[in-house]
PDB file of N, CA and C in Angstrom:
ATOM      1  N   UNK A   1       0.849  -1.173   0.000  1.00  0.00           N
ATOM      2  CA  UNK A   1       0.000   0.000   0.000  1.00  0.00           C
ATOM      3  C   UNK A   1       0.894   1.235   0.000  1.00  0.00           C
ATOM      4  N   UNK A   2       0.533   2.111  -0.636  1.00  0.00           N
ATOM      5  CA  UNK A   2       1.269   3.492  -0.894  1.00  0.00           C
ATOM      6  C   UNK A   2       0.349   4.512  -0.311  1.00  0.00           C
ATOM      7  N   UNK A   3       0.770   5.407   0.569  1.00  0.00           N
ATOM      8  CA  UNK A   3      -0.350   6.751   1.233  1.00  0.00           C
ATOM      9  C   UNK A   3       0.745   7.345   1.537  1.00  0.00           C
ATOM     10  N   UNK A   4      -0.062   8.735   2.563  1.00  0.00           N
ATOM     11  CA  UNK A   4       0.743   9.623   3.242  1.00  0.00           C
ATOM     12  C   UNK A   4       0.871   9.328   4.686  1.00  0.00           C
ATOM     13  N   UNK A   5       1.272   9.057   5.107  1.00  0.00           N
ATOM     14  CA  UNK A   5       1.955   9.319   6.526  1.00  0.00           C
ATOM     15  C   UNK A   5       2.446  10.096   7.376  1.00  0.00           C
ATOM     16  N   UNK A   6       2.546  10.677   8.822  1.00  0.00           N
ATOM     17  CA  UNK A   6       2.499  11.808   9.574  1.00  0.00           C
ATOM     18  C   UNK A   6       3.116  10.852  10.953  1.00  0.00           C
ATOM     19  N   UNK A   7       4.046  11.409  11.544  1.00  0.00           N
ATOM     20  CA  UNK A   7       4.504  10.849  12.945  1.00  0.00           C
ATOM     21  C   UNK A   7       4.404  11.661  14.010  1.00  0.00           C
ATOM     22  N   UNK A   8       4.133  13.131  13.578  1.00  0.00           N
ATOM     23  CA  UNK A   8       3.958  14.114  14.341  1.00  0.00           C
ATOM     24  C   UNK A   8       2.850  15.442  13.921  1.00  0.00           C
ATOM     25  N   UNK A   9       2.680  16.254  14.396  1.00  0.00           N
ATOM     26  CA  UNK A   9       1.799  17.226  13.854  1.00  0.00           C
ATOM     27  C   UNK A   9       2.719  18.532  13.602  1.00  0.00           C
ATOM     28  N   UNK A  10       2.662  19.013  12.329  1.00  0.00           N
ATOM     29  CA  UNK A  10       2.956  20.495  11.916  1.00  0.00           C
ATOM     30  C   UNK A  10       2.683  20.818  10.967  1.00  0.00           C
ATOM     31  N   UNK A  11       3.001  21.349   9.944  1.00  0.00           N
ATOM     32  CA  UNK A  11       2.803  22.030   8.857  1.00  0.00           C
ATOM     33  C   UNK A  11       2.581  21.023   7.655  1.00  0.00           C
ATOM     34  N   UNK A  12       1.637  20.395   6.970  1.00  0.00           N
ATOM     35  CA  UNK A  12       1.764  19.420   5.894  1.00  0.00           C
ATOM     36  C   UNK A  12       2.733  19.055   5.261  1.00  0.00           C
ATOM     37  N   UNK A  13       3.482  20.557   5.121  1.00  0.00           N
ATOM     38  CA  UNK A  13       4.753  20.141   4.086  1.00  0.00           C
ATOM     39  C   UNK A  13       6.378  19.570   4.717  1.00  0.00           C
ATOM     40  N   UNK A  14       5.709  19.780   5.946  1.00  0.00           N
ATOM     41  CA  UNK A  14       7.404  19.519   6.452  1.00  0.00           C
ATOM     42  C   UNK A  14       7.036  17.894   7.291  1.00  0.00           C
ATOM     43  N   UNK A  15       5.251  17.431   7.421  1.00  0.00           N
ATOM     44  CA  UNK A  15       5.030  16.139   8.399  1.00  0.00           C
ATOM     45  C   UNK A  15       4.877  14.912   7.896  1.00  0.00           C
ATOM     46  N   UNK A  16       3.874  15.395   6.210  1.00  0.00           N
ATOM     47  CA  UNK A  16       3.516  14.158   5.581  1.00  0.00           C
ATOM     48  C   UNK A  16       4.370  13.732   4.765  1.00  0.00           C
ATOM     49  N   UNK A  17       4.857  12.198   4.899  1.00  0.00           N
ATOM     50  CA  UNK A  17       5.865  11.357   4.348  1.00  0.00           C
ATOM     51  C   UNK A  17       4.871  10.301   3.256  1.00  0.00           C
ATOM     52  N   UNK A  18       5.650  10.214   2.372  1.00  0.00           N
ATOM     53  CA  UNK A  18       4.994   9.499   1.025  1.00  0.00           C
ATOM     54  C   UNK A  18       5.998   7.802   1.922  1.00  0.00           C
ATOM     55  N   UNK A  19       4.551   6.806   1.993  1.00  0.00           N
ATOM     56  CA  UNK A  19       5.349   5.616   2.537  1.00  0.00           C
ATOM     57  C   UNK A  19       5.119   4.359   1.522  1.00  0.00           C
ATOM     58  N   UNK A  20       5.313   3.659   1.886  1.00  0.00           N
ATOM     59  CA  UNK A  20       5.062   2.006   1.310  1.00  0.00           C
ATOM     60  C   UNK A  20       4.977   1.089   2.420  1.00  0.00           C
ATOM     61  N   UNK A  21       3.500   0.277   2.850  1.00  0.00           N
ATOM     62  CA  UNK A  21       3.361  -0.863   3.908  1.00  0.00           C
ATOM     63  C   UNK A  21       2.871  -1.839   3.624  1.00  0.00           C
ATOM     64  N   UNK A  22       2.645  -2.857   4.466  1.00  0.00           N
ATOM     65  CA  UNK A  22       2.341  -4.231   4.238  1.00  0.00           C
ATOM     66  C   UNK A  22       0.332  -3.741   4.507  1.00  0.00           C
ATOM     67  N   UNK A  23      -0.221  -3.800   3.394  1.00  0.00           N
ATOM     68  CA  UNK A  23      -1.519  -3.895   3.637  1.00  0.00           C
ATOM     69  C   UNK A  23      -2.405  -4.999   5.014  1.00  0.00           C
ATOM     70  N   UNK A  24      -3.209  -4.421   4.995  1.00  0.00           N
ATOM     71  CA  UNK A  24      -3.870  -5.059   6.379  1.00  0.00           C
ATOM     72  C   UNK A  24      -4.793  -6.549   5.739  1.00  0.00           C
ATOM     73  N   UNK A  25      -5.041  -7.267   6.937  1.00  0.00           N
ATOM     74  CA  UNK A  25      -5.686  -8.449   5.701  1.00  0.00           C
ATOM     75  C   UNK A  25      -7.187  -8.509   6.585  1.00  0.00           C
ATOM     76  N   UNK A  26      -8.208  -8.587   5.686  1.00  0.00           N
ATOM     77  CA  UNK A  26      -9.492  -8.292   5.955  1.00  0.00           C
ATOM     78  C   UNK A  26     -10.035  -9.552   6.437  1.00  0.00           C
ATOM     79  N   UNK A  27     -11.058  -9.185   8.145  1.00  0.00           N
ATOM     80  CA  UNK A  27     -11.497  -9.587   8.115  1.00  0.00           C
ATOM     81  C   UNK A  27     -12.694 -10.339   8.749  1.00  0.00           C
ATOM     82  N   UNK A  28     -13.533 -10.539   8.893  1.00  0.00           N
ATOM     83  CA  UNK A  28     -14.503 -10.985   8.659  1.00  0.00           C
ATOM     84  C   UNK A  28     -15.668 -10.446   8.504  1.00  0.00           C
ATOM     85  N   UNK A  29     -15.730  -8.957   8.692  1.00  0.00           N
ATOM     86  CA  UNK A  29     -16.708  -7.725   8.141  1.00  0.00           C
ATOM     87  C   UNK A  29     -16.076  -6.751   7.693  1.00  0.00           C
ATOM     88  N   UNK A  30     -14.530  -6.943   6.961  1.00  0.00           N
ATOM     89  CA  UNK A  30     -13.817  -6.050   6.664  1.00  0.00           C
ATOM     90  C   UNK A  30     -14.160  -5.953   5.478  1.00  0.00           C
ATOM     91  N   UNK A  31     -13.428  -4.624   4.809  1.00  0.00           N
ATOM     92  CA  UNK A  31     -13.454  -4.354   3.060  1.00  0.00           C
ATOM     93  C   UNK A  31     -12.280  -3.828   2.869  1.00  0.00           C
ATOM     94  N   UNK A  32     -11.772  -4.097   1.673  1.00  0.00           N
ATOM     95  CA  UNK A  32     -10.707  -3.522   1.016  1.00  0.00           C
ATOM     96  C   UNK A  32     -10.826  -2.711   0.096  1.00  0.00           C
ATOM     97  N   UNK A  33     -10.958  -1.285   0.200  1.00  0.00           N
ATOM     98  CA  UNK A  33     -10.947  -0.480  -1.223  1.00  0.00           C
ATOM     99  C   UNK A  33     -10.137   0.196  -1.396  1.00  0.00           C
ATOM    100  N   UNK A  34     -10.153  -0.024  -2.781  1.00  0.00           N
ATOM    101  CA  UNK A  34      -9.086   0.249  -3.829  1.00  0.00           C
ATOM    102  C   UNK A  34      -9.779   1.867  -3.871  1.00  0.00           C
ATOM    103  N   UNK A  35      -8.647   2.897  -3.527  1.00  0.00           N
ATOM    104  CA  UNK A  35      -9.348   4.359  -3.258  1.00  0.00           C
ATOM    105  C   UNK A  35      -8.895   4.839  -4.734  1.00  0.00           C
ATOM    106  N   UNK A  36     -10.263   5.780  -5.156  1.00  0.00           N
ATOM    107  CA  UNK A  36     -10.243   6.242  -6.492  1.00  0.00           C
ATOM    108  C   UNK A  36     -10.138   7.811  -6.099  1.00  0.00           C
ATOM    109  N   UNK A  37     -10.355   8.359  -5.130  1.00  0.00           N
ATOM    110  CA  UNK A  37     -10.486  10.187  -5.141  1.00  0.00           C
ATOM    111  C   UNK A  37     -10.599  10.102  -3.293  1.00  0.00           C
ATOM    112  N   UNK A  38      -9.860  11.451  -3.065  1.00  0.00           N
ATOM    113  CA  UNK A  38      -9.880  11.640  -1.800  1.00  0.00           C
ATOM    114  C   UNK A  38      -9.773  13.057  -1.890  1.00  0.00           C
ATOM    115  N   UNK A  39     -10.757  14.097  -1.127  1.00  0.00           N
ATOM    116  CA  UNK A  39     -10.504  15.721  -0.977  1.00  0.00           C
ATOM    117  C   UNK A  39      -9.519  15.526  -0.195  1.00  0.00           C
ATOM    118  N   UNK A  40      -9.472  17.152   0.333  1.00  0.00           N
ATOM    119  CA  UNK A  40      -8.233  17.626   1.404  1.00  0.00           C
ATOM    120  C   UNK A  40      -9.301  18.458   1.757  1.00  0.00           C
ATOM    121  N   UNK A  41      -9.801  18.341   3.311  1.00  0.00           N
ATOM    122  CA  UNK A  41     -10.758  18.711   3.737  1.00  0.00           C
ATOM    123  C   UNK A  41      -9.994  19.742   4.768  1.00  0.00           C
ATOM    124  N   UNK A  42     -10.447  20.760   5.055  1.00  0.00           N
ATOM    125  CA  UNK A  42      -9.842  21.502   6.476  1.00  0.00           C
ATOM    126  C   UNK A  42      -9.656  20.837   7.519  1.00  0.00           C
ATOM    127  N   UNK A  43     -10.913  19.697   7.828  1.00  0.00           N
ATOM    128  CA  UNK A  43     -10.488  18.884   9.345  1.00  0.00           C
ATOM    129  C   UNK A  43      -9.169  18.254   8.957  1.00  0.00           C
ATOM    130  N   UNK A  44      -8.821  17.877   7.725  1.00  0.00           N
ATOM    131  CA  UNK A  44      -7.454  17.012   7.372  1.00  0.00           C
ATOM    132  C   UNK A  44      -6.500  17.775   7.843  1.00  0.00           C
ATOM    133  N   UNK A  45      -6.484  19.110   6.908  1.00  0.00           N
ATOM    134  CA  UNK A  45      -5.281  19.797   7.844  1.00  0.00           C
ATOM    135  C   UNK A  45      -5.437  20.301   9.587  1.00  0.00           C
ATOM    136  N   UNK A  46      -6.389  20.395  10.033  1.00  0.00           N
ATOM    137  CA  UNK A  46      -6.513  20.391  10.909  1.00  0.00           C
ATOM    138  C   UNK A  46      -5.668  19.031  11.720  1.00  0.00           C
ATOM    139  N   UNK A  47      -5.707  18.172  11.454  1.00  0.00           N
ATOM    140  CA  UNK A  47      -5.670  17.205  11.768  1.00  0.00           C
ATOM    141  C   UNK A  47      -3.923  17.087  12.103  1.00  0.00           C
ATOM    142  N   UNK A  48      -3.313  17.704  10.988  1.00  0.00           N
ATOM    143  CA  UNK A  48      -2.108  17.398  10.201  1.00  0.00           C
ATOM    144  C   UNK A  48      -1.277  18.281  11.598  1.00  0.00           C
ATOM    145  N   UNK A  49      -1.842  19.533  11.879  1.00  0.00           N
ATOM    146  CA  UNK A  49      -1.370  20.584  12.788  1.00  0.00           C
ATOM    147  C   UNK A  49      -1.750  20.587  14.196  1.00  0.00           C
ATOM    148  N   UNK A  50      -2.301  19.237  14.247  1.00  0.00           N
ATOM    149  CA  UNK A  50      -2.875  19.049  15.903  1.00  0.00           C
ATOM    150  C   UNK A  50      -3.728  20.014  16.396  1.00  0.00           C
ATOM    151  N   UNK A  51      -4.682  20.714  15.296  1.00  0.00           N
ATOM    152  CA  UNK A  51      -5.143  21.646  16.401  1.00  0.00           C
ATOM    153  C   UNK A  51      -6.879  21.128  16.079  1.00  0.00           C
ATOM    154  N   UNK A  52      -7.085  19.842  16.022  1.00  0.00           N
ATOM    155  CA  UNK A  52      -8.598  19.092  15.644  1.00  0.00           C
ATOM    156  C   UNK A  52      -8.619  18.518  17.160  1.00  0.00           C
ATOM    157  N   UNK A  53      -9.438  19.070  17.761  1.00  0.00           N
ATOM    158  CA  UNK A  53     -10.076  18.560  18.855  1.00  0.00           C
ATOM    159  C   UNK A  53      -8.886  18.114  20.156  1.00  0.00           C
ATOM    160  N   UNK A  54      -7.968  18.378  19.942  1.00  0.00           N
ATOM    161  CA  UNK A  54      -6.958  17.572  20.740  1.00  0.00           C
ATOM    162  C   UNK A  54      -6.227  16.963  19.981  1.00  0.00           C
ATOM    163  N   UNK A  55      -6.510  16.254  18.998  1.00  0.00           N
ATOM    164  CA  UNK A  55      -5.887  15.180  17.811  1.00  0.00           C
ATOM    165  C   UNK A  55      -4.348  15.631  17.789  1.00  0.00           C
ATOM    166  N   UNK A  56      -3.616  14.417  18.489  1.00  0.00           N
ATOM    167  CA  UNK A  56      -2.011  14.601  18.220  1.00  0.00           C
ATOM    168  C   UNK A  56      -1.577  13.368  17.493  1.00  0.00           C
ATOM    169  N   UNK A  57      -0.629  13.101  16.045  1.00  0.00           N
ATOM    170  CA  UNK A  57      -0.108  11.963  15.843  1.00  0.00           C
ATOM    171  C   UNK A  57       0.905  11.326  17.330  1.00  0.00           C
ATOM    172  N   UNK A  58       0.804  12.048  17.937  1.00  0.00           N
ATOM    173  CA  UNK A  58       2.509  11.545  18.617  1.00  0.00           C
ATOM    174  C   UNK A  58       1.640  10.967  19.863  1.00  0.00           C
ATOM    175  N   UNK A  59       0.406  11.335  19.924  1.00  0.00           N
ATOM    176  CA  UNK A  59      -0.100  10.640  21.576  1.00  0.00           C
ATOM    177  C   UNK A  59      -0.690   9.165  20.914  1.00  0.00           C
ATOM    178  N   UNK A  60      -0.657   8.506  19.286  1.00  0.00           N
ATOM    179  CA  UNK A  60      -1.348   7.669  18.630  1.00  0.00           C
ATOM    180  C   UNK A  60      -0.548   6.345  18.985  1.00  0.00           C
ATOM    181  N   UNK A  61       0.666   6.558  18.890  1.00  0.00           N
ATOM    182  CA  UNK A  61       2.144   5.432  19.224  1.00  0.00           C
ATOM    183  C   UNK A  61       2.523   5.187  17.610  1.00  0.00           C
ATOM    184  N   UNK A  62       1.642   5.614  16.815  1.00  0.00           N
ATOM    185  CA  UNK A  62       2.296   5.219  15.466  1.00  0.00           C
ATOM    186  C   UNK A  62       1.791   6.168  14.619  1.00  0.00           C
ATOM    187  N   UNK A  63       2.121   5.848  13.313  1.00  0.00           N
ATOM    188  CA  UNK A  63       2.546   6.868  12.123  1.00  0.00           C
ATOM    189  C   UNK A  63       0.959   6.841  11.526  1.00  0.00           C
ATOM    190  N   UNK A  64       0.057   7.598  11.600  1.00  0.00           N
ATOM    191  CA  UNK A  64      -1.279   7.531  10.801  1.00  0.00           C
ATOM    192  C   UNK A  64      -1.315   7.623   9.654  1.00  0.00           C
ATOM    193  N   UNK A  65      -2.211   7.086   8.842  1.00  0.00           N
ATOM    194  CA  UNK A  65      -2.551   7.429   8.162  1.00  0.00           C
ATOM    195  C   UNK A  65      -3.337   8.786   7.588  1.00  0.00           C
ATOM    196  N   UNK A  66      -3.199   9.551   6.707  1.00  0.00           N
ATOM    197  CA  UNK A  66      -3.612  11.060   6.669  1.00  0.00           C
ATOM    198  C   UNK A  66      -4.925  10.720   5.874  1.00  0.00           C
ATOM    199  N   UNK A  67      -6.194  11.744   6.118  1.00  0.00           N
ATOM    200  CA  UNK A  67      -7.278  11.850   5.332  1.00  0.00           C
ATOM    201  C   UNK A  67      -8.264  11.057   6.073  1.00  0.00           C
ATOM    202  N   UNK A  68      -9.442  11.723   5.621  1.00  0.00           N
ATOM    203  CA  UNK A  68     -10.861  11.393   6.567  1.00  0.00           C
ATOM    204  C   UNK A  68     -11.873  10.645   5.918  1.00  0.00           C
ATOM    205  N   UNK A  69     -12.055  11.385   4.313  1.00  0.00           N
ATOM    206  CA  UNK A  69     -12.992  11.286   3.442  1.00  0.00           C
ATOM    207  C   UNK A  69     -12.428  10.789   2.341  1.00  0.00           C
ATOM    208  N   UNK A  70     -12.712   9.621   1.434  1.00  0.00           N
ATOM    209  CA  UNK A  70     -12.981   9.096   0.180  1.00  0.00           C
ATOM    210  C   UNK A  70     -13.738   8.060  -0.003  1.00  0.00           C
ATOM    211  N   UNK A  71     -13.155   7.871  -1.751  1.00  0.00           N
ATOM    212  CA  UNK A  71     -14.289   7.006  -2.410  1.00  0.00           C
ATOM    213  C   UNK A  71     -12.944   6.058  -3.008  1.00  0.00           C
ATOM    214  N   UNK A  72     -14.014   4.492  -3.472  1.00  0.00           N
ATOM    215  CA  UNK A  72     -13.323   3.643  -4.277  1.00  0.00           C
ATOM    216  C   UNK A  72     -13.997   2.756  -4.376  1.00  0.00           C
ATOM    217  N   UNK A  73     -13.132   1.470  -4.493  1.00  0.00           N
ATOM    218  CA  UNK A  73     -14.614   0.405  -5.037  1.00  0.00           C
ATOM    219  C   UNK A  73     -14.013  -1.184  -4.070  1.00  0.00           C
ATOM    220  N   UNK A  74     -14.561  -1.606  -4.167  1.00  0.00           N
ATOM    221  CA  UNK A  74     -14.084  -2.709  -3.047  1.00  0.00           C
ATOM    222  C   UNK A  74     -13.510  -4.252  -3.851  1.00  0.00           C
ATOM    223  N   UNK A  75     -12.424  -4.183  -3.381  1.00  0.00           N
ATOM    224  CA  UNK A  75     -11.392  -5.236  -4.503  1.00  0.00           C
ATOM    225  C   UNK A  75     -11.401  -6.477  -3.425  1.00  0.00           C
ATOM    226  N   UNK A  76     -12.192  -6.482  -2.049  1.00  0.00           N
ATOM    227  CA  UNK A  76     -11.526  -7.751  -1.450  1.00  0.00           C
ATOM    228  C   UNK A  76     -12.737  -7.393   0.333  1.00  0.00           C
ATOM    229  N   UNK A  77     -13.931  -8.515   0.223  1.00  0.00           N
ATOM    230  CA  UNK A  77     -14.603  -8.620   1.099  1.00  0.00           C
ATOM    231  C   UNK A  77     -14.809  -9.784   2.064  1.00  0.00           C
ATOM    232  N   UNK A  78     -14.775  -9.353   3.746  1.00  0.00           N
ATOM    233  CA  UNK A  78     -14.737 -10.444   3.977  1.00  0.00           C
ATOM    234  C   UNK A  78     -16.298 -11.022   4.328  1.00  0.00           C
ATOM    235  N   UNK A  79     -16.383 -12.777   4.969  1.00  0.00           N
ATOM    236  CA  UNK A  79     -17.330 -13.011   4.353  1.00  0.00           C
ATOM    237  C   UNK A  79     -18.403 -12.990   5.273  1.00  0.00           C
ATOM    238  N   UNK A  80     -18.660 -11.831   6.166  1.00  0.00           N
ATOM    239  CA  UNK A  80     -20.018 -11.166   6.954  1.00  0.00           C
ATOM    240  C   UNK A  80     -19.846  -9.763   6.868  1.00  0.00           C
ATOM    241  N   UNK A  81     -19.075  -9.319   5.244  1.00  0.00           N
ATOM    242  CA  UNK A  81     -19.645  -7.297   5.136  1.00  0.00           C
ATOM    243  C   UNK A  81     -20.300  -7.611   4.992  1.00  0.00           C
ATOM    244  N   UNK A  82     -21.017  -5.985   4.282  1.00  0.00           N
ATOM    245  CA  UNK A  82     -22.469  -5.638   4.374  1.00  0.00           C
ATOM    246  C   UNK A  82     -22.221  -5.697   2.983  1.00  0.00           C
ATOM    247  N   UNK A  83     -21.429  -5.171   1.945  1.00  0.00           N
ATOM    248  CA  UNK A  83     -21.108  -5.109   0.563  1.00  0.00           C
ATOM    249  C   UNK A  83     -20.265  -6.335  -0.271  1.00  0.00           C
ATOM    250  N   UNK A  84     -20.243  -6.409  -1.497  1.00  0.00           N
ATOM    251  CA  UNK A  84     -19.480  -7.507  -2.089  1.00  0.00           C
ATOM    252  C   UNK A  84     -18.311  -7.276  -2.939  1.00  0.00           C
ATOM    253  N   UNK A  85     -17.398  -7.780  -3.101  1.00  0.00           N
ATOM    254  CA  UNK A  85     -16.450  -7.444  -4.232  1.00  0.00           C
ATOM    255  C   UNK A  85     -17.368  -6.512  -5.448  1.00  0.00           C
ATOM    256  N   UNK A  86     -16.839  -5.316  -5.918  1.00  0.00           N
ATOM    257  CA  UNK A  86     -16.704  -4.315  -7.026  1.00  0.00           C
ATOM    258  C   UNK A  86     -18.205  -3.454  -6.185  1.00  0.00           C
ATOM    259  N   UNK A  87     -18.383  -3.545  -5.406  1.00  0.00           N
ATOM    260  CA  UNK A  87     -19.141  -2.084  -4.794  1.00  0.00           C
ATOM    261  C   UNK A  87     -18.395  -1.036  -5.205  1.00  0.00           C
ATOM    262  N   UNK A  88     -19.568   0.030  -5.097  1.00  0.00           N
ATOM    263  CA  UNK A  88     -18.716   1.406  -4.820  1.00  0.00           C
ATOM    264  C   UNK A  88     -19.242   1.862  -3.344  1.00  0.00           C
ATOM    265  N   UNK A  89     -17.914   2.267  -3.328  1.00  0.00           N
ATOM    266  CA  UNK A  89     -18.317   3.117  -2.033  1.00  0.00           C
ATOM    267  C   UNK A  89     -17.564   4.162  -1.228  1.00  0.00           C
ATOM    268  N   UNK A  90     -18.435   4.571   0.074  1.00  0.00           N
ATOM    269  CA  UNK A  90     -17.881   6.191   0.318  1.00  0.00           C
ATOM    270  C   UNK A  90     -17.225   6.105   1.709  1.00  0.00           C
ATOM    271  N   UNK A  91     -15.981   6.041   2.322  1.00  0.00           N
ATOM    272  CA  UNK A  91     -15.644   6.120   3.784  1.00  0.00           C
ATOM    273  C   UNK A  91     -15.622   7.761   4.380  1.00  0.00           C
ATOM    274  N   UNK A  92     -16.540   7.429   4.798  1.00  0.00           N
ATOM    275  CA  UNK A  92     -16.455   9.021   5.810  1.00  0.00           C
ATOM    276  C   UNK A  92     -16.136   8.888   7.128  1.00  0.00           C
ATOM    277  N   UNK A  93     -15.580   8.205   7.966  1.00  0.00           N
ATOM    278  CA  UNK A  93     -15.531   7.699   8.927  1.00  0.00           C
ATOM    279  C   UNK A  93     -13.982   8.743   9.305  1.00  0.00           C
ATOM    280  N   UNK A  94     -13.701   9.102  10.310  1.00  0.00           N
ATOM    281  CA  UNK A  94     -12.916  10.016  10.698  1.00  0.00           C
ATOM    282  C   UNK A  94     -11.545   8.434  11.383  1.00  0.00           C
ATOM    283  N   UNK A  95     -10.475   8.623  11.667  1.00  0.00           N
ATOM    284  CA  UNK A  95      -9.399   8.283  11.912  1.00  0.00           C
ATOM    285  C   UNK A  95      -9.302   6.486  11.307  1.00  0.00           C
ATOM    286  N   UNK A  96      -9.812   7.077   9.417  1.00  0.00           N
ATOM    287  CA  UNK A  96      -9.614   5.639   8.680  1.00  0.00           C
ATOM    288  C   UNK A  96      -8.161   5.626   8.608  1.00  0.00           C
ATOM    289  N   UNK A  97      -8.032   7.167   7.882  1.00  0.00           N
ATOM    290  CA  UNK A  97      -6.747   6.907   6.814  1.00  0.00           C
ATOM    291  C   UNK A  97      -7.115   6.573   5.270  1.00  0.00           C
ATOM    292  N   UNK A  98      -7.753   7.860   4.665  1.00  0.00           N
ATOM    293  CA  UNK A  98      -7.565   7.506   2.867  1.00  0.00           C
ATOM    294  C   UNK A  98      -7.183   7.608   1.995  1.00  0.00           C
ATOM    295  N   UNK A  99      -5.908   8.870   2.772  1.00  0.00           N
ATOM    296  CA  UNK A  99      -4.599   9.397   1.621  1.00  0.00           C
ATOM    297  C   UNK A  99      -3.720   8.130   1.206  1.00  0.00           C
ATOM    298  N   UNK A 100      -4.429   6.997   0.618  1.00  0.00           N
ATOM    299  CA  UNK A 100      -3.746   5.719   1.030  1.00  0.00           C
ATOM    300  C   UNK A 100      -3.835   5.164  -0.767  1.00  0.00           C
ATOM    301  N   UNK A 101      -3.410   4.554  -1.505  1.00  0.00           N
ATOM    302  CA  UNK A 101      -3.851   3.164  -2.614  1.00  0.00           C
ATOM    303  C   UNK A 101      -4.927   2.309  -2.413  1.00  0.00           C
ATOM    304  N   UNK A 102      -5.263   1.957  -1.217  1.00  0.00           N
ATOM    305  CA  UNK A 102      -6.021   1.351  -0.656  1.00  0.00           C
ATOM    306  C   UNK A 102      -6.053   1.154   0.917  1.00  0.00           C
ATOM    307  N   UNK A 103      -7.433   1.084   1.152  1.00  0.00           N
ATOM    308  CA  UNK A 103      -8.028   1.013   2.590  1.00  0.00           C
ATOM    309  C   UNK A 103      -8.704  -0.582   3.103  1.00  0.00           C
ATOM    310  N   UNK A 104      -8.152  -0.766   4.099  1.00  0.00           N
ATOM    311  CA  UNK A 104      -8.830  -1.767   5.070  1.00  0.00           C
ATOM    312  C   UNK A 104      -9.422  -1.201   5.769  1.00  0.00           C
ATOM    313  N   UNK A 105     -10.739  -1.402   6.166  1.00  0.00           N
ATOM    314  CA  UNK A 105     -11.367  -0.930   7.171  1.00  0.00           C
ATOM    315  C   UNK A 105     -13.100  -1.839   7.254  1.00  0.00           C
ATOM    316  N   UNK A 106     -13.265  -1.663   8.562  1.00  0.00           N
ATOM    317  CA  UNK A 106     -14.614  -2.232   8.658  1.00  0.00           C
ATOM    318  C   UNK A 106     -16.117  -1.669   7.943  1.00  0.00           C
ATOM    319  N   UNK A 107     -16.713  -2.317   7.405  1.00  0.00           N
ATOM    320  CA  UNK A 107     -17.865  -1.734   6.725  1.00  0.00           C
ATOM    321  C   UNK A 107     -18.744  -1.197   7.319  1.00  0.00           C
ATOM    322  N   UNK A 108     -18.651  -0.651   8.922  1.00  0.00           N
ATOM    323  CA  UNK A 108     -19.550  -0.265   9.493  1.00  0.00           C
ATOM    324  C   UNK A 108     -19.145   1.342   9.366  1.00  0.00           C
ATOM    325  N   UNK A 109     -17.570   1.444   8.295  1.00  0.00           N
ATOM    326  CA  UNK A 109     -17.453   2.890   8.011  1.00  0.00           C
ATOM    327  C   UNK A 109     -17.623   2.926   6.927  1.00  0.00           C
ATOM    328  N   UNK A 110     -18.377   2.250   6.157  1.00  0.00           N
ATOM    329  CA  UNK A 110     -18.215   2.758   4.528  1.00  0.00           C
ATOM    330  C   UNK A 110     -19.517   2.957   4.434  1.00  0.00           C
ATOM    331  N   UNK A 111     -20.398   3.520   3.329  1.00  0.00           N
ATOM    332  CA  UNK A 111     -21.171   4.061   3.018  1.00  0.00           C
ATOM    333  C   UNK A 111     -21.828   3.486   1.483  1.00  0.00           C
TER     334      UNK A 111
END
């Protein structure tokens, strides 16, 4: 998986790191989507500069994933989602991570 990454909070340009990881493996109400479009929402940078609610990368213990909101289509379901392989669909779910190639996450955040 290819996204952005953040270990700390400051300025976008000096926090978010372009990474490469071992994707997560889905499962048993998980989904895998393959992300097609993601905004850059103000809560994102908010997010990025620690000043969202409290939100610090460094109190997390690890490197987040950046982004709140996107779309894509689902390349890999496990077998009690709610959706099936080639859905489309929308994660709005706040501390997914969708500045990403693709997302693991439970379908109780996708849309």
């Amino acid at each position: 998986v290819n996204g952005w990454r953040y270990a700390k909070c400051g300025p976008p340009g000096e926090v978010l790191k372009s990474e490469t990881w071992a994707g997560a493996t889905v499962g048993e109400s998980d989904v895998k989507v393959k992300m097609s479009g993601v905004p850059v929402l103000k809560q994102d940078v908010d997010m990025l500069m620690g000043t969202y609610g409290g939100y610090k990368a460094e109190n997390t213990g690890n490197s987040p994933v950046a982004g709140t909101e996107g779309w894509g289509m689902v390349v890999e379901a496990g077998p009690k989602a709610s959706v099936s392989k080639g859905s489309k669909v929308a994660i709005t779910t706040q501390n997914v991570g969708t500045w990403a190639s693709e997302v693991t996450t439970s379908d109780a955040n996708i849309t």
